[in-house]
Protein backbone atom coordinates (compact mmCIF):
# COMPACT_ATOMS: atom_id res chain seq x y z
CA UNK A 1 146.08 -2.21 97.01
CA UNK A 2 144.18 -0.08 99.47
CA UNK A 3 145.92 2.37 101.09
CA UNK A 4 144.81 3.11 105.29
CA UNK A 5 144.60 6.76 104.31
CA UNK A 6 144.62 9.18 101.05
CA UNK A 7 147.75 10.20 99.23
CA UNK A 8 148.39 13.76 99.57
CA UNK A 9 151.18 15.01 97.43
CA UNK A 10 152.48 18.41 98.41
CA UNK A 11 153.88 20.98 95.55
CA UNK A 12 153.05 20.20 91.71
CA UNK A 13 149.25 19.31 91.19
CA UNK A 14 149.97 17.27 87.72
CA UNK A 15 151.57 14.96 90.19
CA UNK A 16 148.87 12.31 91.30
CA UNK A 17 148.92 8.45 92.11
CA UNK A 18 147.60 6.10 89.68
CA UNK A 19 146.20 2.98 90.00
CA UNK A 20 146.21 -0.77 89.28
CA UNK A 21 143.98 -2.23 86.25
CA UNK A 22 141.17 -4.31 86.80
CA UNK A 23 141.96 -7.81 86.04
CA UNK A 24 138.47 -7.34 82.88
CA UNK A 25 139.43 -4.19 82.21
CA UNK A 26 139.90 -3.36 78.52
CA UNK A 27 141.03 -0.91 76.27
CA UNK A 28 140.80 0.44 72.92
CA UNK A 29 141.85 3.40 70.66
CA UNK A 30 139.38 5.82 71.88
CA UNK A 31 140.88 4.80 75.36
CA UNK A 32 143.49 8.04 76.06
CA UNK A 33 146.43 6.70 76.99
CA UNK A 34 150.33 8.24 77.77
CA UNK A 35 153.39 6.92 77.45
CA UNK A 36 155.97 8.32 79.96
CA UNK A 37 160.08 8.35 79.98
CA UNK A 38 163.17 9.87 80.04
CA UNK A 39 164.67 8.43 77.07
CA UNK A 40 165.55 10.06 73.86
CA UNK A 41 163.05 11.67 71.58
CA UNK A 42 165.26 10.58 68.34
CA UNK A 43 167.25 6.70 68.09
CA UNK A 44 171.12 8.58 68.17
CA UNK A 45 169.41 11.62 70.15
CA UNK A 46 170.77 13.24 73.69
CA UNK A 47 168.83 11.82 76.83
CA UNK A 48 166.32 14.77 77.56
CA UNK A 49 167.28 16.04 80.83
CA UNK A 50 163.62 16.13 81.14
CA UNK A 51 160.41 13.79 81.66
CA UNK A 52 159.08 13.30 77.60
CA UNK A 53 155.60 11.99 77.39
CA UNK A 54 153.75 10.69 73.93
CA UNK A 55 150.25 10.35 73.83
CA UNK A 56 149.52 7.50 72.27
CA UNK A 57 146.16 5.16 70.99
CA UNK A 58 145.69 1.43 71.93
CA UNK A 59 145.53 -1.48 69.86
CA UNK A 60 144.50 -4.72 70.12
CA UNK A 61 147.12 -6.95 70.35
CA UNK A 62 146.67 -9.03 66.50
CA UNK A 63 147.54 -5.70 64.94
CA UNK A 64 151.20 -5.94 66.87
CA UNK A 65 151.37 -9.41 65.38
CA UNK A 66 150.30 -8.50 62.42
CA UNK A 67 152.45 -5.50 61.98
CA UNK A 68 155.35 -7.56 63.59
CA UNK A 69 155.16 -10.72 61.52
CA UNK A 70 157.16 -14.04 62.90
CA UNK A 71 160.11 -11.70 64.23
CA UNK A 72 158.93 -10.83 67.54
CA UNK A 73 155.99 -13.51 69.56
CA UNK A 74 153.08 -10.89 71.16
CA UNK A 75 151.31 -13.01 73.79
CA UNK A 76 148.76 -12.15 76.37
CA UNK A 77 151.11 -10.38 78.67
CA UNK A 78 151.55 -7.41 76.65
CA UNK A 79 149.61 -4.49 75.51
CA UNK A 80 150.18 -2.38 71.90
CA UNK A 81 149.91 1.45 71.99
CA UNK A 82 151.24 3.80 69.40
CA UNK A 83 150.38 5.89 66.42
CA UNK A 84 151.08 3.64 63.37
CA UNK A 85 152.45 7.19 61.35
CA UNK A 86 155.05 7.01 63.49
CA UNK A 87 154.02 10.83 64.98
CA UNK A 88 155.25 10.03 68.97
CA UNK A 89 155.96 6.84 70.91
CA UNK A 90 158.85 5.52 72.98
CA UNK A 91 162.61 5.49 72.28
CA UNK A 92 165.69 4.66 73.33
CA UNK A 93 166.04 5.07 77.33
CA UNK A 94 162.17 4.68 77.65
CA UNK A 95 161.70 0.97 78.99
CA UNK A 96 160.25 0.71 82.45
CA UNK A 97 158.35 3.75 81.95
CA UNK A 98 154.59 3.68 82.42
CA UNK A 99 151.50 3.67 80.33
CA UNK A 100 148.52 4.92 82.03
CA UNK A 101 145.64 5.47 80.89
CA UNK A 102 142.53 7.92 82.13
CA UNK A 103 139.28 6.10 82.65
CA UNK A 104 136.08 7.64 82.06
CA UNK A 105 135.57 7.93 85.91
CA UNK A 106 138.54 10.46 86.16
CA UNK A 107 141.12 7.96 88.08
CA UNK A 108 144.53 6.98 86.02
CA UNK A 109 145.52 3.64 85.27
CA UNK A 110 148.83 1.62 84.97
CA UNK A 111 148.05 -0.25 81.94
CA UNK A 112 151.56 -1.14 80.95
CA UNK A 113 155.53 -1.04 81.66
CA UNK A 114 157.03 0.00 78.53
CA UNK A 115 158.79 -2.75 77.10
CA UNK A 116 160.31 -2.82 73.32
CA UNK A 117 159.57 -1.47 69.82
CA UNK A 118 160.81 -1.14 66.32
CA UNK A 119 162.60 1.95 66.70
CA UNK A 120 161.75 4.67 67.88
CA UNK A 121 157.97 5.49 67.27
CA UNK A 122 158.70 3.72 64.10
CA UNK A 123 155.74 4.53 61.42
CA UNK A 124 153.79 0.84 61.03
CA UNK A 125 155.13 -0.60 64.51
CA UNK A 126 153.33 -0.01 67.76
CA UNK A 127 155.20 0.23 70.68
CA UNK A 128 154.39 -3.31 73.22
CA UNK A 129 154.13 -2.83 76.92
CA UNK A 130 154.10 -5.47 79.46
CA UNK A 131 149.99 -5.70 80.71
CA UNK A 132 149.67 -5.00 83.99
CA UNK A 133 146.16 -6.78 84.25
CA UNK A 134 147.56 -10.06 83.00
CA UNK A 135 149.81 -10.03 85.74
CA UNK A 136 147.81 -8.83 88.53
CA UNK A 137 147.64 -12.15 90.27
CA UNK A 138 151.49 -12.38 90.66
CA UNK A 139 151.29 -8.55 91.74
CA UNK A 140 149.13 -8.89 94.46
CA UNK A 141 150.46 -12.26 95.59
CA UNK A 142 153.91 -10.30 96.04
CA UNK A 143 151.79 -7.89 98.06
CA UNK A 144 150.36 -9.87 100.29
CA UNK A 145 153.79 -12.02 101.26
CA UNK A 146 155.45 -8.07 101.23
CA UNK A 147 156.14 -6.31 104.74
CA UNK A 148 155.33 -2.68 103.93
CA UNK A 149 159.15 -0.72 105.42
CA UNK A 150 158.80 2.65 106.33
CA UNK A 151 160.58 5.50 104.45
């Protein structure tokens, strides 16, 4: 999506828009990546009050099958990011939160809508994320059919 003029965001300057994936783009555990929500830190926790935010590595997605055995089906749609120790992910409250991820250029990518886990930031079980890139067709196709309404 290309916007007819820049985004200027007034007040806070961590606030910034982010961007769609490129359809090749790829990622890996040196990629820096951060989950975002405002679910609970802990599974029987209080909801925050507050945005939470978990830094966490990418993996390719045959260690999610791996580490998830016959239970749960990872296909090409999603993307796995978390710290396998189980030292931050998603929780409870968390799904439709996004993970973006900073390119080497300096721009932010949405690589994935949180989706499900084992827990919460469960040690052995990356959290899965729907891909944005693998979806990108439908997305733009929505776009393109999509009368922009004015706020």
């Amino acid at each position: 999506m290309k916007l007819s003029r820049p985004v200027k965001i007034m007040g806070d300057s961590r606030i910034r828009s982010v961007c769609l994936p490129n359809k090749r783009l790829t990622y890996n555990q040196t990629t820096k990546c951060v989950a975002t929500g405002w679910g609970r830190d802990v599974e029987d926790g209080m909801l925050p009050g507050k945005l939470l935010e978990a830094k966490v590595p990418v993996h390719d997605n045959a260690v999610c099958r791996k580490k998830y055995g016959h239970t749960v089906t990872i296909k090409s749609g999603h993307l796995c990011a978390g710290h396998l120790d189980g030292s931050s992910g998603t929780c409870v409250g968390d799904s439709g939160g996004p993970l973006q991820c900073s390119m080497k250029d300096g721009r932010w990518i949405l690589a994935g809508i949180t989706s499900f886990g084992s827990g919460c930031a469960k040690p052995g079980f990356p959290d899965v994320y729907t891909r944005l890139s693998y979806y990108l067709p439908w997305i733009r196709s929505k776009i393109k059919t999509s009368e922009i309404s004015p706020l």
